[in-house]
Protein backbone atom coordinates (compact mmCIF):
# COMPACT_ATOMS: atom_id res chain seq x y z
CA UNK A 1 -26.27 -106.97 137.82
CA UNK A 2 -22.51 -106.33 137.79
CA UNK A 3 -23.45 -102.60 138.20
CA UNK A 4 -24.21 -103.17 141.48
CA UNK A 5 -21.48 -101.76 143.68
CA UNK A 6 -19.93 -101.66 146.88
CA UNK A 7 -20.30 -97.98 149.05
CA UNK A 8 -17.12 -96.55 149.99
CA UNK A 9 -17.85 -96.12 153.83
CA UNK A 10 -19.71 -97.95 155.99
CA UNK A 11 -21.13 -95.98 159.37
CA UNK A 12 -19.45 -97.34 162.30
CA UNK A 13 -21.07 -99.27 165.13
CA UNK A 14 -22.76 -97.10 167.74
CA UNK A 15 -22.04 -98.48 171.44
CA UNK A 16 -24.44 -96.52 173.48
CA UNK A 17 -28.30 -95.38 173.26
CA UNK A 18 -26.88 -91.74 173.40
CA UNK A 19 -24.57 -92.14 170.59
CA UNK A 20 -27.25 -93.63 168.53
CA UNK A 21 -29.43 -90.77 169.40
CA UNK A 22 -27.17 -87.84 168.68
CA UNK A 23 -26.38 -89.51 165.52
CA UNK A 24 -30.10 -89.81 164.82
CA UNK A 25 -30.49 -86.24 165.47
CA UNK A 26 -28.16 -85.23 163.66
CA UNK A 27 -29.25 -86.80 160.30
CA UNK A 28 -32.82 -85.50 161.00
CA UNK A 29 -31.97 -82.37 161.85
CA UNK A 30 -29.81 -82.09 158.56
CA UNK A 31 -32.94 -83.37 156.55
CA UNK A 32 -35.58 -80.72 158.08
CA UNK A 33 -33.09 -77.97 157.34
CA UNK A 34 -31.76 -79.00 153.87
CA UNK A 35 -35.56 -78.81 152.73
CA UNK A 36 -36.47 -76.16 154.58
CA UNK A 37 -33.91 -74.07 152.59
CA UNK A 38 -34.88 -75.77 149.18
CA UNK A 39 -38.53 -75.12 149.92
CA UNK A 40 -38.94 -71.92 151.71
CA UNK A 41 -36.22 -70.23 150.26
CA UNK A 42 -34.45 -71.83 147.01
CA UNK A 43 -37.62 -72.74 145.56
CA UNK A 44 -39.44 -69.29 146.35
CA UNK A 45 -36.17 -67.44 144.94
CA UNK A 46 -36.63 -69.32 141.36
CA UNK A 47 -33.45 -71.30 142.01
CA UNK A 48 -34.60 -74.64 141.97
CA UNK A 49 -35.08 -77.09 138.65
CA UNK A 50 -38.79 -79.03 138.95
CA UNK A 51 -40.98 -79.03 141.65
CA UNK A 52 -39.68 -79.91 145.26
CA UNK A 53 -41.06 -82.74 147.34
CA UNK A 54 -39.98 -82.89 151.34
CA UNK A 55 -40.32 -85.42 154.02
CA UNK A 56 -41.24 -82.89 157.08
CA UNK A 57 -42.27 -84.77 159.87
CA UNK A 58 -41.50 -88.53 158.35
CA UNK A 59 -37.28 -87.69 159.04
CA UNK A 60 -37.34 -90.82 161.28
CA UNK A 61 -37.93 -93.26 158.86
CA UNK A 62 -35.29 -93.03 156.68
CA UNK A 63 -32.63 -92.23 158.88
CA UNK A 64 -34.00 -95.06 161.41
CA UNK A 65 -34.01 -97.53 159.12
CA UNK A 66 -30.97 -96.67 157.16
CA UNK A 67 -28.12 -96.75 159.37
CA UNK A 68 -28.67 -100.05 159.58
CA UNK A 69 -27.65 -100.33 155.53
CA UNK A 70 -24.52 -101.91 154.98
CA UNK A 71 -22.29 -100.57 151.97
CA UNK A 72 -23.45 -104.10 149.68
CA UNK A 73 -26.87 -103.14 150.55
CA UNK A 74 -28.38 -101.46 147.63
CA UNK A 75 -31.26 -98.85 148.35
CA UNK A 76 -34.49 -97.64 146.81
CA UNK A 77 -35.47 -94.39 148.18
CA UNK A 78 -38.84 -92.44 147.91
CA UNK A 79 -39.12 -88.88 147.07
CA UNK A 80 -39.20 -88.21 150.93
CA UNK A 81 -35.87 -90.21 152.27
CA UNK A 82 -33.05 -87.20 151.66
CA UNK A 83 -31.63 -88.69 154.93
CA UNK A 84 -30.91 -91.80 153.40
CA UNK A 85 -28.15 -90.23 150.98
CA UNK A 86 -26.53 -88.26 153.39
CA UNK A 87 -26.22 -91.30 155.48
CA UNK A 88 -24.78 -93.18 152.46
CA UNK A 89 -22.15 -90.42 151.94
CA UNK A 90 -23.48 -88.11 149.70
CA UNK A 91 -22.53 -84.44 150.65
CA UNK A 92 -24.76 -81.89 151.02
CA UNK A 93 -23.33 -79.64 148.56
CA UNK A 94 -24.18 -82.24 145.39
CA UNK A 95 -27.80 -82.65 146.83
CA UNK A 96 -28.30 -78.81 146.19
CA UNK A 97 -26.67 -78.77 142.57
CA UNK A 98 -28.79 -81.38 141.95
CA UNK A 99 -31.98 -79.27 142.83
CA UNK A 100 -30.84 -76.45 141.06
CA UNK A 101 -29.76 -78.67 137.85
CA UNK A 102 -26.21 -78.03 138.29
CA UNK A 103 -23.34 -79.59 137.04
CA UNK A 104 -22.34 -80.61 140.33
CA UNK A 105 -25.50 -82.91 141.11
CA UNK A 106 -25.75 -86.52 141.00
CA UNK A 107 -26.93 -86.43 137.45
CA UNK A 108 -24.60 -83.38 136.30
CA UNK A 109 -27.26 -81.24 135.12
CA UNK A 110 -29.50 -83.65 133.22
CA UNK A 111 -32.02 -83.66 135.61
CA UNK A 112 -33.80 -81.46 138.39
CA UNK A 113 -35.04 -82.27 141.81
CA UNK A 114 -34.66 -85.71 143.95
CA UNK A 115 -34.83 -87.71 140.74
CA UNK A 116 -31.04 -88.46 141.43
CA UNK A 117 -29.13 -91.68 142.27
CA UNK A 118 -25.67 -92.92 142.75
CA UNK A 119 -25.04 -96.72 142.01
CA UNK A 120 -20.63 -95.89 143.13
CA UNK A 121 -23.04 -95.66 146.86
CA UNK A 122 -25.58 -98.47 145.45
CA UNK A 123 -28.34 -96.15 145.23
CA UNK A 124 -30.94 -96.16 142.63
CA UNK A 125 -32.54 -93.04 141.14
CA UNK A 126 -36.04 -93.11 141.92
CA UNK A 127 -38.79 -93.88 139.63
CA UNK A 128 -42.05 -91.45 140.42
CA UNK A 129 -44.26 -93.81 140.51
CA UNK A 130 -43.09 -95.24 143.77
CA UNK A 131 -44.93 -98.50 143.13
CA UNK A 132 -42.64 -99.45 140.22
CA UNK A 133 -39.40 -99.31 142.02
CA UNK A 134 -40.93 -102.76 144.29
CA UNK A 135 -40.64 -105.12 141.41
CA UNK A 136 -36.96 -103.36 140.31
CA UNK A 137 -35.85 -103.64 143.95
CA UNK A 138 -36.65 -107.60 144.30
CA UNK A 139 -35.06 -108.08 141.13
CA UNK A 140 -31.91 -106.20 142.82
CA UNK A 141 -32.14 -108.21 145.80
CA UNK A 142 -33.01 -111.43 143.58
CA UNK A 143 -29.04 -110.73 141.75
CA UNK A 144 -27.52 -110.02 145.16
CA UNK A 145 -28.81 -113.45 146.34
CA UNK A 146 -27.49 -115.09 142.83
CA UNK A 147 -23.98 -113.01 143.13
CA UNK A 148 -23.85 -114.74 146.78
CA UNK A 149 -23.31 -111.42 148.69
CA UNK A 150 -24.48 -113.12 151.88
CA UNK A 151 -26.55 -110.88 153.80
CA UNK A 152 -26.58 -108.47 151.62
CA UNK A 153 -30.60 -106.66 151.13
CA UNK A 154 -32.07 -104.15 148.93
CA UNK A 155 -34.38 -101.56 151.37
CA UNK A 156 -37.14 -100.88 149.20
CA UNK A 157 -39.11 -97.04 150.44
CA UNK A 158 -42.55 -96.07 149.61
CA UNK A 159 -45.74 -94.69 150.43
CA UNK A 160 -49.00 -95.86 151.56
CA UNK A 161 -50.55 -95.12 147.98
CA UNK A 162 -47.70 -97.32 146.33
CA UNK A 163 -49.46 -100.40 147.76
CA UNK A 164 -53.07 -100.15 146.06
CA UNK A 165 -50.73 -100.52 142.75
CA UNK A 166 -50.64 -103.69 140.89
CA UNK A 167 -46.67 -103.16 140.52
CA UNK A 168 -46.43 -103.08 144.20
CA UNK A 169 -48.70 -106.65 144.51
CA UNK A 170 -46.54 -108.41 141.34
CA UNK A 171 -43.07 -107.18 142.72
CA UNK A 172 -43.95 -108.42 146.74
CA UNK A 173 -45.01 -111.91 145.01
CA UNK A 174 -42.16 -111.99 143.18
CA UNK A 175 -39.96 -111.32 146.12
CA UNK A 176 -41.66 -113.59 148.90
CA UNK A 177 -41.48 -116.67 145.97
CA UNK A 178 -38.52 -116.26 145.56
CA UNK A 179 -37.62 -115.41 148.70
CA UNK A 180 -35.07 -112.55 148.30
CA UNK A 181 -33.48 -110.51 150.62
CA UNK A 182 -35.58 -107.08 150.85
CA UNK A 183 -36.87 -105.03 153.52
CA UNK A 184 -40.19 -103.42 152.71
CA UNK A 185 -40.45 -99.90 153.86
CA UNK A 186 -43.63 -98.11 153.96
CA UNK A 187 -43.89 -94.40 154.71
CA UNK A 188 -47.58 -94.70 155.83
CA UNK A 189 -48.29 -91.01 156.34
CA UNK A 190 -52.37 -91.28 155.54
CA UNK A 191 -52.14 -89.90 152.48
CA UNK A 192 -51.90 -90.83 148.63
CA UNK A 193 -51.17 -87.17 147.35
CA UNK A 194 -54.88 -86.02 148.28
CA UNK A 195 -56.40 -89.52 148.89
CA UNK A 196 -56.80 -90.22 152.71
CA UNK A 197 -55.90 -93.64 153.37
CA UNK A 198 -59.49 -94.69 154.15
CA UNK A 199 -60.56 -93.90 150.54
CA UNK A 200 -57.80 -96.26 148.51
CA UNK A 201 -57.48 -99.12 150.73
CA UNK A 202 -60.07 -101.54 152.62
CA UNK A 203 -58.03 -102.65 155.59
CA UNK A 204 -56.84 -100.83 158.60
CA UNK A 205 -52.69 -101.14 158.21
CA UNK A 206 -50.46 -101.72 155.25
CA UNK A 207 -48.92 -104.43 157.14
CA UNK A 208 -52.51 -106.59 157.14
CA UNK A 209 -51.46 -106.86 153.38
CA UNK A 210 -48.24 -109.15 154.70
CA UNK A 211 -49.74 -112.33 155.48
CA UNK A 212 -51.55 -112.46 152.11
CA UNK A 213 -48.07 -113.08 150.36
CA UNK A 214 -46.97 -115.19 154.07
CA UNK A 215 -45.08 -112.06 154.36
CA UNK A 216 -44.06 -111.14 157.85
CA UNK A 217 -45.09 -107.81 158.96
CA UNK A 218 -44.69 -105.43 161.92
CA UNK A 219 -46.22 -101.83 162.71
CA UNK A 220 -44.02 -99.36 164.30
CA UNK A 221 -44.36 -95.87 165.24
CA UNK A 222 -42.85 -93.95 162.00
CA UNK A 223 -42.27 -90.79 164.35
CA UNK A 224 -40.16 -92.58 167.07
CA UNK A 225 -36.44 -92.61 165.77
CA UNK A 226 -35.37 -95.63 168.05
CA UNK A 227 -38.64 -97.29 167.49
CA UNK A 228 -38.23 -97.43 163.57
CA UNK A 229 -34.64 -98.54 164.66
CA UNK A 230 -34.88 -100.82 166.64
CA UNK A 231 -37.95 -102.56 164.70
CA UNK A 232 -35.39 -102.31 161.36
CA UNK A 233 -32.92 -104.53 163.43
CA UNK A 234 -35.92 -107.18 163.66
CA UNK A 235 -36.44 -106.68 160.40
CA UNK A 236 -33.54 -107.25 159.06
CA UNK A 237 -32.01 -110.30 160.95
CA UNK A 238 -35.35 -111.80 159.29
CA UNK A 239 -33.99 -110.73 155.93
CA UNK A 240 -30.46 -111.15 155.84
CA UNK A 241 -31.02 -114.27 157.37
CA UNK A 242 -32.18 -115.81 153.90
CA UNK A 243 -35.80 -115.77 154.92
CA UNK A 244 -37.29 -113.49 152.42
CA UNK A 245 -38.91 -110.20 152.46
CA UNK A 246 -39.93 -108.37 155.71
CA UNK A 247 -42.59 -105.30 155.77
CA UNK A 248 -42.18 -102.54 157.97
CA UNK A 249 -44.85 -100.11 158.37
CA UNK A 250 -43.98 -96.45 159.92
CA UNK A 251 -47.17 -94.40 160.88
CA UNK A 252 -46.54 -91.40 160.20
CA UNK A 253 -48.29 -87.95 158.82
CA UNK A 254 -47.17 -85.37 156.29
CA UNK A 255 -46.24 -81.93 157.96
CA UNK A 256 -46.89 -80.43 154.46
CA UNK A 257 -48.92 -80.81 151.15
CA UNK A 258 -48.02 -83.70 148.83
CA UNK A 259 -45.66 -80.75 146.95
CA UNK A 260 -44.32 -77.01 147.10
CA UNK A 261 -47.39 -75.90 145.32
CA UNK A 262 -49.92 -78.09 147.49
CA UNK A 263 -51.52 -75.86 150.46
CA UNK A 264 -52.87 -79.42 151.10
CA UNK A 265 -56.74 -77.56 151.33
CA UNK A 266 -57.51 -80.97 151.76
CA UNK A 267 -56.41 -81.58 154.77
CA UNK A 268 -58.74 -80.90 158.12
CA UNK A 269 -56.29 -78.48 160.01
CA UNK A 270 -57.10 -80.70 163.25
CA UNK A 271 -54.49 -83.70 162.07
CA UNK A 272 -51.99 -80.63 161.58
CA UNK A 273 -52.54 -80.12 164.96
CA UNK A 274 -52.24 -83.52 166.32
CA UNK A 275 -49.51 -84.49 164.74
CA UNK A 276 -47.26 -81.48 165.45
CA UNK A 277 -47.49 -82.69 168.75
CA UNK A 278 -45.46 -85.68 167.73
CA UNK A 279 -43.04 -84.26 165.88
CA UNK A 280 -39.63 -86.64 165.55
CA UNK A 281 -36.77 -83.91 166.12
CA UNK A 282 -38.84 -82.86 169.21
CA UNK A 283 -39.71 -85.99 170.73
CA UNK A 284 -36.07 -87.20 170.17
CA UNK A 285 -34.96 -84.03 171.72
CA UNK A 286 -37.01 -84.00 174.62
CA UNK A 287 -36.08 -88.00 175.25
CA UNK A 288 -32.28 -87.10 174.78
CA UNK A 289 -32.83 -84.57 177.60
CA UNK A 290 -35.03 -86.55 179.96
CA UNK A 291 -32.37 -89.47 179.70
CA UNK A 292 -29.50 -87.00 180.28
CA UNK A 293 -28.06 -88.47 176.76
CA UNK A 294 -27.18 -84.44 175.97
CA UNK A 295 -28.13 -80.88 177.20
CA UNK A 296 -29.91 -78.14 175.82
CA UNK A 297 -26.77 -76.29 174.72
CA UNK A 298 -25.57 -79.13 173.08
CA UNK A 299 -28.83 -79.84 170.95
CA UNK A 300 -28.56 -75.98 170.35
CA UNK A 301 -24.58 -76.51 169.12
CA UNK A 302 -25.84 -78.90 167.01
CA UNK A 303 -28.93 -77.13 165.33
CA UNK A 304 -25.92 -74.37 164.84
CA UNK A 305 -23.71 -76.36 163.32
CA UNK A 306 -26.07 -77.71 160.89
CA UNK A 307 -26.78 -74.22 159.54
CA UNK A 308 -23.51 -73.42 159.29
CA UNK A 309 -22.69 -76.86 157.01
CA UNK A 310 -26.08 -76.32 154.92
CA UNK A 311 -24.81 -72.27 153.81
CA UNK A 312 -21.99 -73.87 152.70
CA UNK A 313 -22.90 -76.47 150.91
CA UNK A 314 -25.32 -73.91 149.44
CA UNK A 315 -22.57 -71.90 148.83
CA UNK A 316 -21.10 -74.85 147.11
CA UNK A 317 -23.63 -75.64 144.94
CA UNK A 318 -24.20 -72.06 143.74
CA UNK A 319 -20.25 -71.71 142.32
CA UNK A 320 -21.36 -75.15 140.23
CA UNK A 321 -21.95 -74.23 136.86
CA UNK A 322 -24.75 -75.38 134.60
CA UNK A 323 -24.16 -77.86 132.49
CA UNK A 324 -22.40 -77.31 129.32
CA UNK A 325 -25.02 -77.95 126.34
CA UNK A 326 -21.86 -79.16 124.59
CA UNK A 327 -22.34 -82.15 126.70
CA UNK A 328 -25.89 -82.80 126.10
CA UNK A 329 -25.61 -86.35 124.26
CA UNK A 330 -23.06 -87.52 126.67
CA UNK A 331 -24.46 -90.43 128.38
CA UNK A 332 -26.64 -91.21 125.68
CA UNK A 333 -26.88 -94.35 124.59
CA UNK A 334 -28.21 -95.47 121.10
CA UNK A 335 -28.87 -99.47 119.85
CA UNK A 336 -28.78 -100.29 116.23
């Protein structure tokens, strides 16, 4: 695993609640808009390579559980974790060129969409079916623990679905034996594409699959920023203390269908409905104002901001040319 690098930044420590929460917002806010544009507008205006997959509603997950990463951590995100590259460093501007296949974009071109990766960050492209990424990730976290990067964890992200897999099952026994160093994180958001959660799994939580592999497993409330934060700090002094894995399950609901072209029929308007209601940007918002952490025009300077850095990075992306076809083999590896 000598491809396994170290990040070149590392967040610094946050002192206070507020700080933690306007940093929070800030990453979640930067999420919801970045897909918003690549969804409602990019992908509606033909500009965007493949189909486009967004995390509305679940933005506290990934940016909750990693600013905890440290830059030896290496991470496995889902299609629905954006957050968790801009919090590793990657600017917005090469996210877009990525979606619209640009030369600019994490894979120059070759590729469309959030099938992108950086391993100069320690990020790994991620595999579709989320499932498989489990037994690549304890195998990462397996040559972090032979390399002797104390501490050190791969964060492992997927859905709900991903654990009814047999991958899932043979790469969380193959990380509790051996006992390396990754953090589990489930996006439980009820639904496996169109498959409601009570119609591909037996049990009541993800988590009750835990003890089964003498796992340790907690529950937290995927739409609570500081919850999913605070539980990741349990979490991980469990797994960077050379105990094994740890599984973290977020509750949470997609604010959208599985894809662009989903109208998610499927889904009884009512959870829509009760859901909205708990919203993560909002309920941060509202707590950041009840605890006097920020005002209203603050939160509104920040929401500006945020459009401002998304045009250009937009802007950005759109000057990146396509890839040259000249290039096409480049990269390409053949074995005699």
């Amino acid at each position: 695993m000598s491809t396994l690098q170290a990040a070149p930044t590392e967040e610094p420590a946050l002192t206070t609640q507020a700080e933690l929460a306007r940093k929070c917002l800030y990453y979640m806010v930067m999420m919801r808009q970045m897909e918003d544009r690549i969804e409602r507008k990019l992908y509606r205006q033909g500009k965007i390579v493949g189909g486009v997959y967004v995390g509305r509603g679940q933005e506290a997950i990934p940016v909750g559980t990693a600013l905890h990463s440290r830059p030896d951590d290496v991470m496995f995100p889902s299609h629905r974790d954006m957050a968790l590259f801009l919090i590793r460093g990657v600017p917005a501007g090469q996210i877009f060129a990525q979606y619209m296949g640009r030369e600019g974009g994490l894979t120059r071109g070759r590729d469309g969409n959030m099938h992108m990766g950086d391993l100069s960050r320690n990020i790994v492209a991620i595999i579709s079916a989320l499932a498989a990424t489990v037994p690549v990730a304890a195998g990462a976290a397996m040559a972090l623990k032979y390399l002797g990067r104390k501490g050190a964890a791969a964060f492992s992200y997927f859905g709900d679905g991903a654990t009814s897999r047999g991958d899932w099952h043979e790469g969380v026994n193959l990380a509790t034996v051996q006992k390396a160093p990754v953090l589990f994180v489930c996006n439980n958001n009820r639904y496996a594409y169109s498959t409601p959660l009570n119609l591909q799994m037996a049990c009541a939580n993800v988590a009750d699959r835990g003890p089964a592999y003498n796992m340790p497993a907690e529950i937290v409330d995927g739409n609570d920023v500081l919850a999913v934060h605070s539980a990741t700090e349990r979490a991980l002094a469990h797994v960077r203390g050379g105990n094994g894995p740890y599984l973290l399950e977020c509750k949470t609901f997609r604010m959208t269908g599985h894809s662009a072209h989903d109208a998610a029929h499927y889904v009884p308007p009512s959870l829509f409905e009760e859901w909205g209601k708990l919203d993560p940007i909002v309920r941060l918002e509202a707590r950041m104002l009840g605890q006097e952490w920020a005002d209203q025009g603050e939160i509104d300077a920040l929401h500006a901001r945020i459009r401002d850095e998304i045009d250009e990075a937009v802007a950005w992306a759109e000057r990146s040319p396509l890839p040259d076809p000249a290039t096409l083999l480049d990269g390409v590896y053949e074995s005699q």
